[in-house]
Protein backbone atom coordinates (compact mmCIF):
# COMPACT_ATOMS: atom_id res chain seq x y z
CA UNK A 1 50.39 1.21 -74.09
CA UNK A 2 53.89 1.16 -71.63
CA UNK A 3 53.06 -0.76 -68.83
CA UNK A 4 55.71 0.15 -65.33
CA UNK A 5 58.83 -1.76 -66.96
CA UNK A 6 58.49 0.14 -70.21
CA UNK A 7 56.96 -2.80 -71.98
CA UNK A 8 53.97 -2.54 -74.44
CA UNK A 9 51.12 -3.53 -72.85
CA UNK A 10 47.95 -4.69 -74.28
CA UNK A 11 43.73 -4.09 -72.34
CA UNK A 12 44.19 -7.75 -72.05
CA UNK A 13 47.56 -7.44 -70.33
CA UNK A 14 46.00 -5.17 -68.34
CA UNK A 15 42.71 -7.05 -67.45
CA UNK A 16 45.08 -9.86 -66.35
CA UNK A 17 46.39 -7.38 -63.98
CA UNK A 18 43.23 -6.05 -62.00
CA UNK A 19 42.07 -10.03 -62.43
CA UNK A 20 45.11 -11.09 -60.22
CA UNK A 21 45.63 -8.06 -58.15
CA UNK A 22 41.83 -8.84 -57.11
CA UNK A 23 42.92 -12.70 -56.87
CA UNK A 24 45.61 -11.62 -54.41
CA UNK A 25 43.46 -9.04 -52.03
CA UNK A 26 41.23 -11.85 -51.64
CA UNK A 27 44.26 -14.35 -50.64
CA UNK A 28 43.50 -16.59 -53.57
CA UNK A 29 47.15 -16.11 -54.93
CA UNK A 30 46.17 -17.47 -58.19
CA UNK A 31 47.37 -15.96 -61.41
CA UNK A 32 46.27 -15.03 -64.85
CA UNK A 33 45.29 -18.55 -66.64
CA UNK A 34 47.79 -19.88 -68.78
CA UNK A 35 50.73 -17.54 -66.78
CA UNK A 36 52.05 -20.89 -65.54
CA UNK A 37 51.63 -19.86 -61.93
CA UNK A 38 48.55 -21.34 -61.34
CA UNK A 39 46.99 -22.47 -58.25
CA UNK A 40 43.86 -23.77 -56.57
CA UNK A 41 41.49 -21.06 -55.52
CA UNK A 42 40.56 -22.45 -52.57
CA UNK A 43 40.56 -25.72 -50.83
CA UNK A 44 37.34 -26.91 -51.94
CA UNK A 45 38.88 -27.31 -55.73
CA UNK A 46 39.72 -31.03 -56.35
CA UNK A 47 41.36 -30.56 -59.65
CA UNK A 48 42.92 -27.82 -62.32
CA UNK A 49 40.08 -28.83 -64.65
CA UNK A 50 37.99 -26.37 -62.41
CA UNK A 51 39.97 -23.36 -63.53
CA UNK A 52 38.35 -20.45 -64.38
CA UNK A 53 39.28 -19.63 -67.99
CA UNK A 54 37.44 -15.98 -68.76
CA UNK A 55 38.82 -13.55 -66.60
CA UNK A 56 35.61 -11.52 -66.16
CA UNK A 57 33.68 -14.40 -65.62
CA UNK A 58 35.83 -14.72 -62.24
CA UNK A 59 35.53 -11.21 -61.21
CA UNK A 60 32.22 -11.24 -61.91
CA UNK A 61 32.11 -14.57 -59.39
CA UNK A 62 34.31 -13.51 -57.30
CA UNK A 63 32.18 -9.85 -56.90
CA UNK A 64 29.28 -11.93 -54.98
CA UNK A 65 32.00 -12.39 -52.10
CA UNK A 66 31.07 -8.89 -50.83
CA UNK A 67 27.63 -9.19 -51.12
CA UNK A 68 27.91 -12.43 -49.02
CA UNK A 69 29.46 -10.53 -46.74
CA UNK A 70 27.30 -7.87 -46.95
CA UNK A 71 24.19 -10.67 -46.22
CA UNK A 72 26.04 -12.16 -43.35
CA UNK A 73 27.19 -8.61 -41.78
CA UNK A 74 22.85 -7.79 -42.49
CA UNK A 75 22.31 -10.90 -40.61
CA UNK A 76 24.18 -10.31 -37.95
CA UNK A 77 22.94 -6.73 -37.48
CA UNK A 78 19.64 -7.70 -37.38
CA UNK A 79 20.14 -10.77 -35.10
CA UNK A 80 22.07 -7.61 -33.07
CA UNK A 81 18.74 -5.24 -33.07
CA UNK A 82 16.67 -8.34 -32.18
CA UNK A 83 18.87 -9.43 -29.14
CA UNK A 84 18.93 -5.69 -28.22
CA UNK A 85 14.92 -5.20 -29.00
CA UNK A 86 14.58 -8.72 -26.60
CA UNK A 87 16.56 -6.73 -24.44
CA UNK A 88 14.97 -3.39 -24.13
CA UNK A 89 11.65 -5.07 -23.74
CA UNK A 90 12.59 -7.04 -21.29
CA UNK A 91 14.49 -3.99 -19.53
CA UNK A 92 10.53 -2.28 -20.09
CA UNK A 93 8.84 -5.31 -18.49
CA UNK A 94 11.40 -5.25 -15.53
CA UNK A 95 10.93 -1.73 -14.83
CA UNK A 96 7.67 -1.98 -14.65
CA UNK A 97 7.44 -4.88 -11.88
CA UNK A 98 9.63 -2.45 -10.26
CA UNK A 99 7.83 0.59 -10.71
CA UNK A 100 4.33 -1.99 -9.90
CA UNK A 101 5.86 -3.09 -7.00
CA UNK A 102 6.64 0.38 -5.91
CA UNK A 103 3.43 1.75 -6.16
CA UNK A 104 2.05 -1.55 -4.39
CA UNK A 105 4.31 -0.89 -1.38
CA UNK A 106 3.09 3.10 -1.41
CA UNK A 107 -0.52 2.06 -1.41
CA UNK A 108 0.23 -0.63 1.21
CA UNK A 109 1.72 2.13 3.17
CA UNK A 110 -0.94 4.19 2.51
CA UNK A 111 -3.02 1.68 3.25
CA UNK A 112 -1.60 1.35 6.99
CA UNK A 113 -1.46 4.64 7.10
CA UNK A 114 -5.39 5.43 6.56
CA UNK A 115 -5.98 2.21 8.75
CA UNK A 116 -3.87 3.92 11.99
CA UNK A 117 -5.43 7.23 11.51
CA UNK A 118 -9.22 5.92 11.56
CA UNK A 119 -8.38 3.37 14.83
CA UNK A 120 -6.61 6.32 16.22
CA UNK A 121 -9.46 9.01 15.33
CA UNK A 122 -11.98 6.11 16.51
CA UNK A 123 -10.56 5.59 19.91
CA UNK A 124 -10.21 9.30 20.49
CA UNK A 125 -14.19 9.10 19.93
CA UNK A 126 -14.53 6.56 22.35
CA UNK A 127 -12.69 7.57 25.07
CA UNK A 128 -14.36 11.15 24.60
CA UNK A 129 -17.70 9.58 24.69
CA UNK A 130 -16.62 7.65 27.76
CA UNK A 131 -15.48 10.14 29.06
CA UNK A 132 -18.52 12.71 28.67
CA UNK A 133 -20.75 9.27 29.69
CA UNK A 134 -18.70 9.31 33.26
CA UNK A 135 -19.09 13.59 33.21
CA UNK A 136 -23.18 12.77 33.17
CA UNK A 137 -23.03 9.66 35.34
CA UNK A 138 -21.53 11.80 38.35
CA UNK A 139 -23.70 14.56 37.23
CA UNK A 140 -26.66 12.10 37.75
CA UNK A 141 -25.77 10.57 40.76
CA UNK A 142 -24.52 14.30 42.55
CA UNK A 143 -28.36 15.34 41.79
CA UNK A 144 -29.78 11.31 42.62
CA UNK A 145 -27.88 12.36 45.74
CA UNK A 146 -28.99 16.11 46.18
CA UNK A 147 -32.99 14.51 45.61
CA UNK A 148 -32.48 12.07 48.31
CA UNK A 149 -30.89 14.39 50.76
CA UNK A 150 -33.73 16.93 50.36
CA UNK A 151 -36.20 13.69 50.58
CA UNK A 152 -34.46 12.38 53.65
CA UNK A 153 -34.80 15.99 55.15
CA UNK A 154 -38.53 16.32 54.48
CA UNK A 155 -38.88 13.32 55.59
CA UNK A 156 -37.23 14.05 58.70
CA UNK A 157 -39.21 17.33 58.78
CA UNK A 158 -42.39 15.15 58.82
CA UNK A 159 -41.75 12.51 61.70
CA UNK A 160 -40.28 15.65 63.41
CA UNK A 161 -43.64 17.02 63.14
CA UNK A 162 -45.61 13.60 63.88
CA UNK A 163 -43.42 13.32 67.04
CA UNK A 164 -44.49 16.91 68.42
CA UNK A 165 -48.20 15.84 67.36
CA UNK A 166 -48.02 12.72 69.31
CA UNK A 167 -46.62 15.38 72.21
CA UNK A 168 -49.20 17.43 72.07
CA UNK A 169 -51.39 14.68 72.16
CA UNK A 170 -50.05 13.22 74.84
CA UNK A 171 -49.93 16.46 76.76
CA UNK A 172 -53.70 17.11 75.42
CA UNK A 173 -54.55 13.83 77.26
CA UNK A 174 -52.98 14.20 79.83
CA UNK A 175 -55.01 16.95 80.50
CA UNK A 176 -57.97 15.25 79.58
CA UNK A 177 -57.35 13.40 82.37
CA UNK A 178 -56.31 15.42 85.08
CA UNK A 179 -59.48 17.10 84.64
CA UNK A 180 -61.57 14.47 84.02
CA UNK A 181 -59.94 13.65 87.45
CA UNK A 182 -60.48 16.84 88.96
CA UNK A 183 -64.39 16.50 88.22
CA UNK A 184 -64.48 12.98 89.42
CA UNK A 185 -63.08 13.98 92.72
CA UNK A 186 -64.76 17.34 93.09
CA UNK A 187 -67.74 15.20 91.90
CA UNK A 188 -67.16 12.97 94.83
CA UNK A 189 -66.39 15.58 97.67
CA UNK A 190 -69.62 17.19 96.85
CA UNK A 191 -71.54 13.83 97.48
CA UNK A 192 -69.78 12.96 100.56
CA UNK A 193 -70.00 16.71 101.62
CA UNK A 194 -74.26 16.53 101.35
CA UNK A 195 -74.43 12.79 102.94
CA UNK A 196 -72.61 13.91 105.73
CA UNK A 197 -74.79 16.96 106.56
CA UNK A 198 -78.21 15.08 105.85
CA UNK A 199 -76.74 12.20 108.69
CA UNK A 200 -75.72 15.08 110.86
């Protein structure tokens, strides 16, 4: 097999190949072993004696790289939906104190509401009963007044009538007297009247 210069090239040449062009698109810039460009894969490598000597052995350990990723990128997505669940939830909770409080300052209102209708509707009561109480009151003391005035006028009716009794009386006496006078004197002339003849 040519390889791009035109030179035979062998799987092995060509494993060597994908094995760096991997090393290099993970920056590890480290070359086929025994290519005499060598170099540490990373930083936590104290010594060459750490080299990796079976190609596929490295790309099979450098493969888990992804799937690291893959766990961390995981991780972080779910730390993501549980900082955005704690979220929502606590967006829930906080709508409903506000939607609570709402509700409590409707019913409140309500509340006040009610309360100035009944004192209202109450004192309309009152003031009507008061009012009809007065209405009955006068009524009562116009006909008190009416019953006394029709009293007072019998009443006046009746010493009217005593004082033309005690007239009559009077009068009647008075006439009992003149004629018990009128007796006593003709009474008296008649006496005088038959002593004088019987001396004469």
């Amino acid at each position: 097999m040519l390889d791009r210069a035109g030179h035979d090239s062998s799987p092995g040449d060509a494993m060597e190949g994908r094995v760096e062009e991997l090393w290099h698109r993970f920056g590890l810039h480290n070359s086929v072993p025994g290519s005499g460009n060598s170099e540490p894969v990373s930083s936590q490598q104290d010594s060459p004696s750490e080299e990796i000597s079976d190609p596929e052995t490295y790309v099979s350990s450098e493969s888990k790289s992804p799937t690291a990723e893959t766990a961390d990128t995981d991780a972080t997505v779910r730390s993501s939906m549980e900082h955005t669940d704690a979220w929502e939830t606590q967006r829930q909770i906080s709508d409903e104190l506000a939607e609570a409080r709402e509700i409590r300052a409707q019913l409140s209102q309500q509340r006040d509401q009610i309360y100035a209708e009944v004192t209202e509707r109450v004192q309309g009561i009152v003031e009507s009963a008061i009012v009809r109480a007065q209405g009955e009151i006068a009524d009562l003391k116009r006909h008190a007044i009416d019953e006394i005035k029709i009293v007072l006028k019998r009443i006046e009716a009746l010493q009217q009538e005593a004082v033309e009794e005690l007239k009559i009386q009077r009068i009647l006496n008075d006439v009992d007297q003149l004629k018990a006078t009128s007796e006593w004197m003709t009474t008296s002339e008649s006496s005088t009247f038959v002593k004088d003849g019987a001396e004469g």
